[in-house]
C-alpha atoms as a PDB file:
ATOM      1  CA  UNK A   1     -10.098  -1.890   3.214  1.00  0.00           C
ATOM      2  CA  UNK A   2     -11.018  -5.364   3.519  1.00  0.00           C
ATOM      3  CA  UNK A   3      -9.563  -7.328   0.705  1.00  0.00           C
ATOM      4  CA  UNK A   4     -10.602 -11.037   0.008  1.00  0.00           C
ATOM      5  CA  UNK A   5      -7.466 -13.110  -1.374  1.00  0.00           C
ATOM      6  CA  UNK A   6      -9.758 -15.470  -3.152  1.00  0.00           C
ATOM      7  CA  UNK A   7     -10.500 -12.795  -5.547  1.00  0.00           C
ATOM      8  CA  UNK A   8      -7.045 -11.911  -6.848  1.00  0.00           C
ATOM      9  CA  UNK A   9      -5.973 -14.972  -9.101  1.00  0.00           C
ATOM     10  CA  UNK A  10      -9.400 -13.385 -11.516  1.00  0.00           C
ATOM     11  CA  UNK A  11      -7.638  -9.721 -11.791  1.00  0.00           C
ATOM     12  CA  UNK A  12      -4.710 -11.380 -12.471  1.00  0.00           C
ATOM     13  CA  UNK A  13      -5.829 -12.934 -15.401  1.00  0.00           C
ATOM     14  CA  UNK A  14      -7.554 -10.145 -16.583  1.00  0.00           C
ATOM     15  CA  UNK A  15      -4.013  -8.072 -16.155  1.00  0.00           C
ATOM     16  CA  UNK A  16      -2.072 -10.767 -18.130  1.00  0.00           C
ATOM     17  CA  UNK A  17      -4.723 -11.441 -20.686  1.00  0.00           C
ATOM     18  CA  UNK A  18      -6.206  -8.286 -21.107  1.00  0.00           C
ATOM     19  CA  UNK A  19      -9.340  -8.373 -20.568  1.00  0.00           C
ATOM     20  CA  UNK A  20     -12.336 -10.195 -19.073  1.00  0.00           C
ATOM     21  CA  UNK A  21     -13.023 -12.529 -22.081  1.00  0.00           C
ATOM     22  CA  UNK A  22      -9.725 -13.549 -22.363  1.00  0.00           C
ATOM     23  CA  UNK A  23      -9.545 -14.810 -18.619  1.00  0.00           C
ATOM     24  CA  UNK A  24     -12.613 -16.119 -17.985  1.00  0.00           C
ATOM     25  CA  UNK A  25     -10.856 -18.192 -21.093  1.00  0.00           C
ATOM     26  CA  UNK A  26      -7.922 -18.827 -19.248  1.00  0.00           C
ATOM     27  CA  UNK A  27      -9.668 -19.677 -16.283  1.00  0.00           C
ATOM     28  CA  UNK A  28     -12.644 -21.980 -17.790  1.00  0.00           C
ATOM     29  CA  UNK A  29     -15.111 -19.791 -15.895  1.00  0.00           C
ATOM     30  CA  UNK A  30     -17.968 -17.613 -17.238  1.00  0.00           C
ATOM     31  CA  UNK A  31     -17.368 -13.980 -18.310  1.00  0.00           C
ATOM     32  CA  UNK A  32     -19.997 -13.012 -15.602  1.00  0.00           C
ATOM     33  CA  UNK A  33     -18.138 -15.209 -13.095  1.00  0.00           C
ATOM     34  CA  UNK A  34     -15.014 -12.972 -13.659  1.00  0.00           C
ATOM     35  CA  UNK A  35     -16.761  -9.780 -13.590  1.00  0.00           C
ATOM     36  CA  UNK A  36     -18.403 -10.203 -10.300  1.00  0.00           C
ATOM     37  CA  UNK A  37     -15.108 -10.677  -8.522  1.00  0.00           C
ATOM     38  CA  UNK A  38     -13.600  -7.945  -9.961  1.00  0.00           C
ATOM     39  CA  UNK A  39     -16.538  -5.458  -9.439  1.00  0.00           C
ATOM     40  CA  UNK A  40     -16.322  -7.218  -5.866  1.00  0.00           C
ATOM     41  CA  UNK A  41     -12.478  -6.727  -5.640  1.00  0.00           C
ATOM     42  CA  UNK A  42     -13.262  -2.655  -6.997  1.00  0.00           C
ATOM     43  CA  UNK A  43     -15.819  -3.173  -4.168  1.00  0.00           C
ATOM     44  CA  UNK A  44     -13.445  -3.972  -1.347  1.00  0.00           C
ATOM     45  CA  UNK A  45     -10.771  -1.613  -2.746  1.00  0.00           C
ATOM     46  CA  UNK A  46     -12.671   1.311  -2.958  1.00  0.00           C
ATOM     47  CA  UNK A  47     -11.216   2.111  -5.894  1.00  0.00           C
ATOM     48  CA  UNK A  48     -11.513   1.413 -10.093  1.00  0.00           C
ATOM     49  CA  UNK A  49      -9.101  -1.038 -10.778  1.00  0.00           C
ATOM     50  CA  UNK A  50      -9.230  -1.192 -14.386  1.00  0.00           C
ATOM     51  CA  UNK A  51     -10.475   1.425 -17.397  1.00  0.00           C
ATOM     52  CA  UNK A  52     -12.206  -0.423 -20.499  1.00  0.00           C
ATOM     53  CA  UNK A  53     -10.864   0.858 -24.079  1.00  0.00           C
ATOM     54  CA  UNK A  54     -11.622  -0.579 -27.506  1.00  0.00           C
ATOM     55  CA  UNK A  55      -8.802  -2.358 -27.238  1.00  0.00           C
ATOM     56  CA  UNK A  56      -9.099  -3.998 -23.800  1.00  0.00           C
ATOM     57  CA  UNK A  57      -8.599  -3.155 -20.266  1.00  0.00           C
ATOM     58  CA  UNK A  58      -6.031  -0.641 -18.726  1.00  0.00           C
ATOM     59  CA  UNK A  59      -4.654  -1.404 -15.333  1.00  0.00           C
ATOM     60  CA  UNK A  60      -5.412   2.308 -13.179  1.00  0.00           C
ATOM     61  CA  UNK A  61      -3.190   3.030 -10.907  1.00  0.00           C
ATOM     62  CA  UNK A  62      -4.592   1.493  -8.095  1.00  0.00           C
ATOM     63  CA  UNK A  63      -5.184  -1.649 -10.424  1.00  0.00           C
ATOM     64  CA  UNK A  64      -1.200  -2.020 -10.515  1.00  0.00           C
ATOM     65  CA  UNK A  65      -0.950  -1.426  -7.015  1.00  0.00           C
ATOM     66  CA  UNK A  66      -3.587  -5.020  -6.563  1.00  0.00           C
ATOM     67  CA  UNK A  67      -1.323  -6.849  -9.671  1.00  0.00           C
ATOM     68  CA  UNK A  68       1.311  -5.859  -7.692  1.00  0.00           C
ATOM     69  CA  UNK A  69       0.028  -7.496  -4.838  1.00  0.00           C
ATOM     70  CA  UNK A  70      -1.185 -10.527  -6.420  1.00  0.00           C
ATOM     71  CA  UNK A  71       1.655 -11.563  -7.603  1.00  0.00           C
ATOM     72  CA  UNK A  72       3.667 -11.098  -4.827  1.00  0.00           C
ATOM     73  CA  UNK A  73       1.150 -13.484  -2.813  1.00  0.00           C
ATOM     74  CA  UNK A  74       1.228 -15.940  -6.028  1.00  0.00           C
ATOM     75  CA  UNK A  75       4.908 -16.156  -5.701  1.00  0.00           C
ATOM     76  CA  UNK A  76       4.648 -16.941  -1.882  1.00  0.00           C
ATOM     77  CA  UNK A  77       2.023 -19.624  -2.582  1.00  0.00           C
ATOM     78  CA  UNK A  78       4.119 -21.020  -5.029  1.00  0.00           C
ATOM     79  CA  UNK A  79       7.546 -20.811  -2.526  1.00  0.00           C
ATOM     80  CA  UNK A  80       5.635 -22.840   0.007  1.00  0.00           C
ATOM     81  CA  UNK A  81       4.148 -25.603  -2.185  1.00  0.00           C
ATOM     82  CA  UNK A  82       7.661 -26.031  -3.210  1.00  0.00           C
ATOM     83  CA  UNK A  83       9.205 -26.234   0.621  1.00  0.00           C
ATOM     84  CA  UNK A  84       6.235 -28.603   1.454  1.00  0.00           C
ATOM     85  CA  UNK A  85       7.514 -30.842  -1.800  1.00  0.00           C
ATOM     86  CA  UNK A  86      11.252 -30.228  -0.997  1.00  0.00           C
ATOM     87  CA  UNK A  87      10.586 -32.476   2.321  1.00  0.00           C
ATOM     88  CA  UNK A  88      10.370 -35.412   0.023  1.00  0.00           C
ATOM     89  CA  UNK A  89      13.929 -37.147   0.099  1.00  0.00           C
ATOM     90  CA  UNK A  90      13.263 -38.671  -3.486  1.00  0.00           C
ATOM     91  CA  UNK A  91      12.779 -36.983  -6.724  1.00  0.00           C
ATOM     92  CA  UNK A  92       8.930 -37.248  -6.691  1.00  0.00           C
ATOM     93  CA  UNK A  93       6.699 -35.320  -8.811  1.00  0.00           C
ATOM     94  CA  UNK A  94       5.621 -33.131 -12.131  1.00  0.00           C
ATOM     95  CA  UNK A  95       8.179 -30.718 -14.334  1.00  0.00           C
ATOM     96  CA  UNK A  96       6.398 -28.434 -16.435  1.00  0.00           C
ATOM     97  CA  UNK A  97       8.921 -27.602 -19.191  1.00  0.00           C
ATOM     98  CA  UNK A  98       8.946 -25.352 -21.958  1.00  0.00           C
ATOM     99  CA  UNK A  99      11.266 -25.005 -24.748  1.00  0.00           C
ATOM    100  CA  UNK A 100      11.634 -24.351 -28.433  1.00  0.00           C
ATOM    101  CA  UNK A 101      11.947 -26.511 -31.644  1.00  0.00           C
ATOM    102  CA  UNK A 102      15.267 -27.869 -32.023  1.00  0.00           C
ATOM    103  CA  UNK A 103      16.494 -27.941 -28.490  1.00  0.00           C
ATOM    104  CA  UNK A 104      13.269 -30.029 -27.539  1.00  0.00           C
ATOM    105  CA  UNK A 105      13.916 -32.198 -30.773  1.00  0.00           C
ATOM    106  CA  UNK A 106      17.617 -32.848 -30.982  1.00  0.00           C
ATOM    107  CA  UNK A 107      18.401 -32.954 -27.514  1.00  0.00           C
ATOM    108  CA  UNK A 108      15.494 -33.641 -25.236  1.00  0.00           C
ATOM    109  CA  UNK A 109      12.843 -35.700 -27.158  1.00  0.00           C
ATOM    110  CA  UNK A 110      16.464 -38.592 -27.730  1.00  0.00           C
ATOM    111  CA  UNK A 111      17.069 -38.319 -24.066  1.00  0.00           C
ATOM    112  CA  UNK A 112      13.161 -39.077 -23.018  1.00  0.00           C
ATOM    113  CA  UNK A 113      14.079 -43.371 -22.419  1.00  0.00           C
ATOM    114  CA  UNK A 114      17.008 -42.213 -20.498  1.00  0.00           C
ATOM    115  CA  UNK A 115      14.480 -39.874 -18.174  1.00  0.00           C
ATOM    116  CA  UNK A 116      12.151 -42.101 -17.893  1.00  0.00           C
ATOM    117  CA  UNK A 117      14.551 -44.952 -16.534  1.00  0.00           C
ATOM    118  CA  UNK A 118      16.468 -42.439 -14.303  1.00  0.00           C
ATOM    119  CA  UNK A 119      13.696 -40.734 -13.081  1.00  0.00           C
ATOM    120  CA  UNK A 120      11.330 -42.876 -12.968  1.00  0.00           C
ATOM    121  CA  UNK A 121       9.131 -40.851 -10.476  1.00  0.00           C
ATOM    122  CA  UNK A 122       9.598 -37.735 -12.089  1.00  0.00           C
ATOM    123  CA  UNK A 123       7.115 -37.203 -14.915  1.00  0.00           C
ATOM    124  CA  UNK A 124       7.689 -33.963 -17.325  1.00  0.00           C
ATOM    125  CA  UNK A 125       4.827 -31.759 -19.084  1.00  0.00           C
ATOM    126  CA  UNK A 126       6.250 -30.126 -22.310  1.00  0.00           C
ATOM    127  CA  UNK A 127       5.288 -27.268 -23.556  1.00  0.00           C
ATOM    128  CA  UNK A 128       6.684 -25.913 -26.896  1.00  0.00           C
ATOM    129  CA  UNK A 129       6.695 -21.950 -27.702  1.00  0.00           C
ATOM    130  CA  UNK A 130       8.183 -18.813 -28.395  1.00  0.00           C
ATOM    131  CA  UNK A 131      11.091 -17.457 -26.053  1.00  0.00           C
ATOM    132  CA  UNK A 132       8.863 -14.422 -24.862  1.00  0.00           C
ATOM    133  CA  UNK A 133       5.780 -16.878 -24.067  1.00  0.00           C
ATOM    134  CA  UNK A 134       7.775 -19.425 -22.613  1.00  0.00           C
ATOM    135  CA  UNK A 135       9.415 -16.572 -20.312  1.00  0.00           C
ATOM    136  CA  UNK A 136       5.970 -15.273 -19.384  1.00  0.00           C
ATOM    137  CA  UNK A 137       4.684 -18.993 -18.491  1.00  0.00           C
ATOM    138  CA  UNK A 138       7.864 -19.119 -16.040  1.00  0.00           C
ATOM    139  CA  UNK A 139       6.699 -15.741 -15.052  1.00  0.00           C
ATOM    140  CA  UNK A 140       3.056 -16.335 -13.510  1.00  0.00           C
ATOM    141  CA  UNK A 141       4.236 -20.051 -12.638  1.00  0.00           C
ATOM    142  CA  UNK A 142       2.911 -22.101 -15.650  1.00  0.00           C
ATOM    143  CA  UNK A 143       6.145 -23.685 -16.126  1.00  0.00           C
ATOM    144  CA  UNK A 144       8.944 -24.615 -13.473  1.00  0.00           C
ATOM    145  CA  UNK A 145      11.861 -24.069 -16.083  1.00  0.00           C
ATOM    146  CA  UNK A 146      12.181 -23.069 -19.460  1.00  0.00           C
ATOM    147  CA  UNK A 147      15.049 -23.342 -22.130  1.00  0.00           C
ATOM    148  CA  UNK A 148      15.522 -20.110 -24.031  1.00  0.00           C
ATOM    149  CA  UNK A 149      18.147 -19.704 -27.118  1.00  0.00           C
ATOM    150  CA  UNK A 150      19.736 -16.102 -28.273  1.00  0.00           C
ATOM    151  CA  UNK A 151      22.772 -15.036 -30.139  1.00  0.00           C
ATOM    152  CA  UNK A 152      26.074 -15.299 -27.912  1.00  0.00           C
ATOM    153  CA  UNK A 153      27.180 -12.397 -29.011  1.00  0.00           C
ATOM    154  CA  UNK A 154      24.453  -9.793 -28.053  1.00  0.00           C
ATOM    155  CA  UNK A 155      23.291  -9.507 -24.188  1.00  0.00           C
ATOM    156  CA  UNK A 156      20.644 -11.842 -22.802  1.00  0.00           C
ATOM    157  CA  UNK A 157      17.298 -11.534 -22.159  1.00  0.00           C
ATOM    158  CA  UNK A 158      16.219  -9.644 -18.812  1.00  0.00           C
ATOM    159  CA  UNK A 159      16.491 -12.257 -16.189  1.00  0.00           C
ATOM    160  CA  UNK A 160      14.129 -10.802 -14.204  1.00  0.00           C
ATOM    161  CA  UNK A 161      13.689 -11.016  -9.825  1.00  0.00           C
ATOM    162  CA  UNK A 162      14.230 -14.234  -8.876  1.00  0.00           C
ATOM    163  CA  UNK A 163      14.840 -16.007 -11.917  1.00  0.00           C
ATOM    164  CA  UNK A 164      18.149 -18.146 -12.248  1.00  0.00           C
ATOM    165  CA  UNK A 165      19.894 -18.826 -15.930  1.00  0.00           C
ATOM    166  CA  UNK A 166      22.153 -21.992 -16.252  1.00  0.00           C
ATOM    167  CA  UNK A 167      23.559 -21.627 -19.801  1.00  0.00           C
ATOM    168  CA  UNK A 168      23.140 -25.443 -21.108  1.00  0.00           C
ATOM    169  CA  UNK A 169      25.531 -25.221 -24.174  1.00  0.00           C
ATOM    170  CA  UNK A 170      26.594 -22.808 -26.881  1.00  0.00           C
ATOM    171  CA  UNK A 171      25.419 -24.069 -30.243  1.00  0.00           C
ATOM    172  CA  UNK A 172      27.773 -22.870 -33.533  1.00  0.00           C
ATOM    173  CA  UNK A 173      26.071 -21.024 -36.368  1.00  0.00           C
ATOM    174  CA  UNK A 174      27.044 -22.287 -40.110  1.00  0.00           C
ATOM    175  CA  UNK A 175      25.909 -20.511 -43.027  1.00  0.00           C
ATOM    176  CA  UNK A 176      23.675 -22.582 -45.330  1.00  0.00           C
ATOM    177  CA  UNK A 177      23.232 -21.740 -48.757  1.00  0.00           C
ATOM    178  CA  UNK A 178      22.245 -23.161 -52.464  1.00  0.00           C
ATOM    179  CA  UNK A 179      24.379 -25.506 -53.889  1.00  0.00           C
ATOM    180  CA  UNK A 180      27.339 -24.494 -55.531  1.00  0.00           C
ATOM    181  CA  UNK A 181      27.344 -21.094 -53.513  1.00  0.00           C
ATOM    182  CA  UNK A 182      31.133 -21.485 -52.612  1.00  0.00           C
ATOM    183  CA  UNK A 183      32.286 -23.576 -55.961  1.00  0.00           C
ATOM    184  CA  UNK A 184      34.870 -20.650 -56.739  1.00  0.00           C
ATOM    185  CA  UNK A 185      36.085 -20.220 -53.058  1.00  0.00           C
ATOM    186  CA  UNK A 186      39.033 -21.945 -51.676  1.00  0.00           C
ATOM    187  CA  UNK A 187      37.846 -20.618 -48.138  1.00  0.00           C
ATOM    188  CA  UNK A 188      34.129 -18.802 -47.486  1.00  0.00           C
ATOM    189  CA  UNK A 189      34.053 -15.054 -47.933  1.00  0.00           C
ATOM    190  CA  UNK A 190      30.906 -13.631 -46.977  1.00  0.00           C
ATOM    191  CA  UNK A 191      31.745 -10.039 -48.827  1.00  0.00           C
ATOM    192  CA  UNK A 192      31.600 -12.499 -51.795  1.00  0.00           C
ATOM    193  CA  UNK A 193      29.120 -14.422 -51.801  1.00  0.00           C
ATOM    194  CA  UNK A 194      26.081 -12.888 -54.354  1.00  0.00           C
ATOM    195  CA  UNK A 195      23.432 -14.651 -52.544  1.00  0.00           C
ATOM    196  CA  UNK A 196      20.617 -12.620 -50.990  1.00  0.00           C
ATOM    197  CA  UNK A 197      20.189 -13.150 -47.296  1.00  0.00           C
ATOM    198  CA  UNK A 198      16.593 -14.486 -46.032  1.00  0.00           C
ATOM    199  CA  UNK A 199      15.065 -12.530 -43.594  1.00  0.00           C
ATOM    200  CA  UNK A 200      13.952 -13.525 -40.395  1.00  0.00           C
ATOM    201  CA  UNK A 201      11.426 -13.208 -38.101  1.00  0.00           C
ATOM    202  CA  UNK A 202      12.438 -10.747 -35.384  1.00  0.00           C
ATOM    203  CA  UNK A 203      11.583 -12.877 -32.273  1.00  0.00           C
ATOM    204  CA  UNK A 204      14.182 -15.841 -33.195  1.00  0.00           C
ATOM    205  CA  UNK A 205      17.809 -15.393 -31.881  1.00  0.00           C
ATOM    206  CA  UNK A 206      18.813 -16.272 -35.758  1.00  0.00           C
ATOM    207  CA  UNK A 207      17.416 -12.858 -36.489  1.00  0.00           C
ATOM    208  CA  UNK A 208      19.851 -11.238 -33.979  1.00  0.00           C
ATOM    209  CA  UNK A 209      22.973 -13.105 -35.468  1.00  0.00           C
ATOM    210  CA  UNK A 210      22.280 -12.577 -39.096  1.00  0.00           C
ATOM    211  CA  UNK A 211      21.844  -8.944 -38.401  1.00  0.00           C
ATOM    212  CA  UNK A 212      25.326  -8.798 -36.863  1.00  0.00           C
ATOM    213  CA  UNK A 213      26.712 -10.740 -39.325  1.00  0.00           C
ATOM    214  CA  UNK A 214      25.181  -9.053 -42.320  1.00  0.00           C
ATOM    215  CA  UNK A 215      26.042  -5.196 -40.512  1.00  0.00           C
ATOM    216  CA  UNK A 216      29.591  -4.805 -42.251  1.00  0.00           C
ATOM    217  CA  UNK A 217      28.507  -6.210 -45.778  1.00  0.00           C
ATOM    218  CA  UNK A 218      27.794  -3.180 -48.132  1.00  0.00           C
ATOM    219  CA  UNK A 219      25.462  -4.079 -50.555  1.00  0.00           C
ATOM    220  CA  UNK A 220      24.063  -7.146 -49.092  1.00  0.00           C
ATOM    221  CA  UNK A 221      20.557  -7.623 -50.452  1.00  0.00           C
ATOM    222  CA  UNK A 222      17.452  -9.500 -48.214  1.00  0.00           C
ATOM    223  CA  UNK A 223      15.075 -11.669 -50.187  1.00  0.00           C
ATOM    224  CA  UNK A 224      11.545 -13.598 -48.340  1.00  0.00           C
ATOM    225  CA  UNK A 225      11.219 -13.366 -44.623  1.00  0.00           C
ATOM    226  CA  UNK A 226      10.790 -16.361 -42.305  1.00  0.00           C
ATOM    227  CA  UNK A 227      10.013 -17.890 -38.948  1.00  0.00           C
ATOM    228  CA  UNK A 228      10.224 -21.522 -38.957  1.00  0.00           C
ATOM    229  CA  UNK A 229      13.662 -23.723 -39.698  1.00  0.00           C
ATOM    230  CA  UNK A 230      11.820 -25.733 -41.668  1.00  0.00           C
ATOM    231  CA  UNK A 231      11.037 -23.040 -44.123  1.00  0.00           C
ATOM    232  CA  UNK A 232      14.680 -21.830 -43.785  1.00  0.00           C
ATOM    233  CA  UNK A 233      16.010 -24.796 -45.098  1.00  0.00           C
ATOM    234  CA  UNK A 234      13.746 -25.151 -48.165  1.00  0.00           C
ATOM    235  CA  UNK A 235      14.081 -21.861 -49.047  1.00  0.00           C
ATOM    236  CA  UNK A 236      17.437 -22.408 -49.289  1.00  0.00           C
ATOM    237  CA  UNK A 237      17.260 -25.512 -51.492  1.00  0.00           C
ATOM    238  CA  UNK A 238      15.128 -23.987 -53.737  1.00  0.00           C
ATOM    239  CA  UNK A 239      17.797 -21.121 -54.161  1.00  0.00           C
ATOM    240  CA  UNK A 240      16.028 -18.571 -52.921  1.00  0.00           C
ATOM    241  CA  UNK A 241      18.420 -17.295 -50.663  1.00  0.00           C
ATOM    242  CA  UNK A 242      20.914 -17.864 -47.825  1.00  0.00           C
ATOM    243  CA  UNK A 243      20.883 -17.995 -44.342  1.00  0.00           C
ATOM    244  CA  UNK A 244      22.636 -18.674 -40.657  1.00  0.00           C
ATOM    245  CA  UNK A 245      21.367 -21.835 -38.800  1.00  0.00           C
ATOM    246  CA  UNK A 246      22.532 -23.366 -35.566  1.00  0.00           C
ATOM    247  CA  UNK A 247      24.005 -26.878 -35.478  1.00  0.00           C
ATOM    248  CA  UNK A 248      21.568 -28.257 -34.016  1.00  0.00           C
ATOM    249  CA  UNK A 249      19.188 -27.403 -36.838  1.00  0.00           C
ATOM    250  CA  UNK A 250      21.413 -29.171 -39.234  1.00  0.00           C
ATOM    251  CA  UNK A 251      20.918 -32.643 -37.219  1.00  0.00           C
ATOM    252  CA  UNK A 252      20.199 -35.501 -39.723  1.00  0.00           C
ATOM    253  CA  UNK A 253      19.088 -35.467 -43.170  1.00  0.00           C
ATOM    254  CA  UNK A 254      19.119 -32.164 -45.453  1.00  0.00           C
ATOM    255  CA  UNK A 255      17.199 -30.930 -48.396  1.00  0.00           C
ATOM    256  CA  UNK A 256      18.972 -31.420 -51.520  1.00  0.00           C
ATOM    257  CA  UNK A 257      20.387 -28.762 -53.122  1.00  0.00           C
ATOM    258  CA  UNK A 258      22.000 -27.025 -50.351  1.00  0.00           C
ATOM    259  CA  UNK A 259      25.439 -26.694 -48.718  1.00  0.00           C
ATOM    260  CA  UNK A 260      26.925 -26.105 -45.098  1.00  0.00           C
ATOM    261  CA  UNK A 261      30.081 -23.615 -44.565  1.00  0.00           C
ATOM    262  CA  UNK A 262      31.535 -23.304 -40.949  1.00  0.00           C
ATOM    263  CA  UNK A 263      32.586 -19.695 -41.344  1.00  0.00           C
ATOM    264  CA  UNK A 264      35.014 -18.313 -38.761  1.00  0.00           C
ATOM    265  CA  UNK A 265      33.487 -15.206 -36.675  1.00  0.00           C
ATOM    266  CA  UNK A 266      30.067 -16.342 -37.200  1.00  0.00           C
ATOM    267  CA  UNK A 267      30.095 -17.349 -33.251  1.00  0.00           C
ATOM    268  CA  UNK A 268      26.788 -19.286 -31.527  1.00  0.00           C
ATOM    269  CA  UNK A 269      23.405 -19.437 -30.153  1.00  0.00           C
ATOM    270  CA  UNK A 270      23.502 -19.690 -26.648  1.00  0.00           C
ATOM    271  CA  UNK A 271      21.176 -22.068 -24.869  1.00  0.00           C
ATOM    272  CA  UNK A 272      19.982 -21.387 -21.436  1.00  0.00           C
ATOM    273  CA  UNK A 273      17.564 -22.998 -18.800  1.00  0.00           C
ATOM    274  CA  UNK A 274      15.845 -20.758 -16.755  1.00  0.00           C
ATOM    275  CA  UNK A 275      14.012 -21.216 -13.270  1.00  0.00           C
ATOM    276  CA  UNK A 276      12.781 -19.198 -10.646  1.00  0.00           C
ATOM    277  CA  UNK A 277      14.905 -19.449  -7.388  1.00  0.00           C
ATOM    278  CA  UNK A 278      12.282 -19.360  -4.473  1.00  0.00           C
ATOM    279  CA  UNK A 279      14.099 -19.063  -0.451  1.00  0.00           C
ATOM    280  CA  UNK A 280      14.445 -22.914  -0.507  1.00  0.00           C
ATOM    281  CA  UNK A 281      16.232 -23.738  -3.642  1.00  0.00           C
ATOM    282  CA  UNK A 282      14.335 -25.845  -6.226  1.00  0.00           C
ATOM    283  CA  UNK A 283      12.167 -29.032  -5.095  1.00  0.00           C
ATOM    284  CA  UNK A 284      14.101 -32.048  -5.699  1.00  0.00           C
ATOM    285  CA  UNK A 285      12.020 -33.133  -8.563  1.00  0.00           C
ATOM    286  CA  UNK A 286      13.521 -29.552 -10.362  1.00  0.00           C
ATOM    287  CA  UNK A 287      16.848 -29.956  -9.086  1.00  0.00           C
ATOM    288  CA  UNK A 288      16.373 -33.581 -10.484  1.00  0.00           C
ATOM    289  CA  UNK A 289      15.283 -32.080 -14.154  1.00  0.00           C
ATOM    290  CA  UNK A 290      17.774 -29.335 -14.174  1.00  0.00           C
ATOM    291  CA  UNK A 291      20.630 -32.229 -13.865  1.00  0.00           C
ATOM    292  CA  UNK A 292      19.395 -34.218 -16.237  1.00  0.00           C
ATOM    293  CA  UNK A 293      19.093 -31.337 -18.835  1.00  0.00           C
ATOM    294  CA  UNK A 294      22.540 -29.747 -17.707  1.00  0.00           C
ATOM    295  CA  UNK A 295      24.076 -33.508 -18.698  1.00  0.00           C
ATOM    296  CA  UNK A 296      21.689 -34.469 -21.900  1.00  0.00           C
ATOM    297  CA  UNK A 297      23.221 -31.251 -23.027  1.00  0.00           C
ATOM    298  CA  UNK A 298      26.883 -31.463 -22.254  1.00  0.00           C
ATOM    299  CA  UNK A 299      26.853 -34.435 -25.267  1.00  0.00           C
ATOM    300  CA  UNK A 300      27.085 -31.425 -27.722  1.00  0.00           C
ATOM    301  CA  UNK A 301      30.000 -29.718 -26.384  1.00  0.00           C
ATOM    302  CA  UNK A 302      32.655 -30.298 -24.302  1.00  0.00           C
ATOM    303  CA  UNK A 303      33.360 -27.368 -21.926  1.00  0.00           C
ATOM    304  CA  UNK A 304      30.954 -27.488 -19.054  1.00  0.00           C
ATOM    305  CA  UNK A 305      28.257 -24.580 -18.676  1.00  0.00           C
ATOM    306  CA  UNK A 306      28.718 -21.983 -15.756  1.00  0.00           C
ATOM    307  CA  UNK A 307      25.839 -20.330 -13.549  1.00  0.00           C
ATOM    308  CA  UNK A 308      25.028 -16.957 -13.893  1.00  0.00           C
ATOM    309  CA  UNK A 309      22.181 -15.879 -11.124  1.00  0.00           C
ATOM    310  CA  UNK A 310      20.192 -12.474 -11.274  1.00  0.00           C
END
């Protein structure tokens, strides 16, 4: 078998996109160009890598074997361009950052002047998106670190080989609800409380603490289902419902017509940067980024964040 490198980065794409279409998308190539190097690659492999459905492709067993393969070359590609950028003494070069809504506007988008003066040679890419997209970017090496958020209380996400988590800070949830929810309460009881929850979208880490929270209230009742804060919040106002939202949701001006309980037990979204570790340690301009996030973040709590490698 004589296998030519060039062509792997195409069947990877058409592994992680699912399909031919979808990569030569990806890739800004013609669907044509992307199935000649894969009949090629079949070609050199001497076997079918791939079985076309309705639905897309399915990787055969030898086609896993290649992905396999691929990435392991993609990740030693990737290992050396960092060692050849670690030789730099100064923090020189691009961060390609993802992150989610409320981390990227309470605590990074204020901190932008500060990393532009401190860092002057340091420029960051930012990339907003779901946790499971953002992990997939850090995955094939789309994005050098990403911040991910999930309930405290439950495990976290799969780190994964050669990924690193540095929890940033552990953000308190409050439960938000119409006005005048708690008007008869000297102190919050959640068993009494006649408000239906709102639901939420199964991908946020909100949906993972309201459904501990909610698990010992009999005859708690679920009204509307959403995905964005925004939403949340005036859902809420209209009294439509209640709801748990971190702190750092609740930054600045509110809705009318709402009000803010700090609830023992309700615990806290954890926040987390993630990276992957490489044999060299991050380049300096990561190493630079992961400081300056690790400190831009330690303005919201006071005990400092531990790392937990995997």
């Amino acid at each position: 078998m004589s296998l030519s490198p060039s062509r792997l980065p195409y069947f990877l794409a058409i592994a992680r996109h699912g399909g031919v279409l979808a990569a030569a998308d990806a890739l800004r190539v013609s669907p044509s160009a992307v199935s000649q190097q894969l009949s090629r690659l079949e070609a050199e492999v001497g076997h079918a890598l791939v079985e076309r459905t309705p639905r897309g492709v399915v990787l055969t067993p030898a086609g896993r074997e290649i992905v396999e393969l691929a990435e392991t070359i993609e990740r030693e590609i990737d290992d050396a361009e960092h060692r050849i950028a670690a030789t730099a003494e100064d923090a020189v070069g691009i961060v390609r950052l993802g992150g989610f809504q409320t981390f990227l506007t309470a605590v990074l988008a204020p901190a932008l002047p500060r990393w532009r003066a401190e860092l002057p040679a340091v420029s960051v890419e930012i990339t907003e998106g779901t946790r499971g997209t953002l992990l997939r970017a850090l995955r094939s090496g789309d994005l050098d670190l990403v911040v991910v958020e999930y309930d405290a209380a439950e495990a976290a996400p799969a780190l994964g080989a050669g990924v690193r988590e540095i929890p940033l800070l552990d953000d308190p949830w409050r439960l938000v609800a119409p006005a005048g929810s708690f008007a008869a309460m000297e102190h919050v009881e959640l068993e009494r409380l006649r408000v239906p929850w709102l639901g939420v979208e199964a991908s946020a880490a909100t949906f993972e603490a309201v459904r501990r929270v909610r698990a010992p209230l009999a005859g708690s009742t679920e009204a509307h289902t959403y995905g964005d804060l925004s939403t949340a919040l005036a859902l809420v106002a209209a009294g439509e419902g209640m709801t748990l939202l971190p702190q750092l949701a609740l930054q600045g001006a509110l809705p009318e017509g709402l009000e803010v309980a700090d609830v023992p037990g309700l615990g806290a979204r954890r926040l987390a940067l993630r990276h992957r570790l490489g044999r060299h340690g991050p380049t300096p301009a990561i190493q630079a980024a992961i400081d300056f996030l690790r400190a831009s973040a330690a303005s919201f709590q006071a005990d400092p964040a531990t790392d937990v490698a995997g």
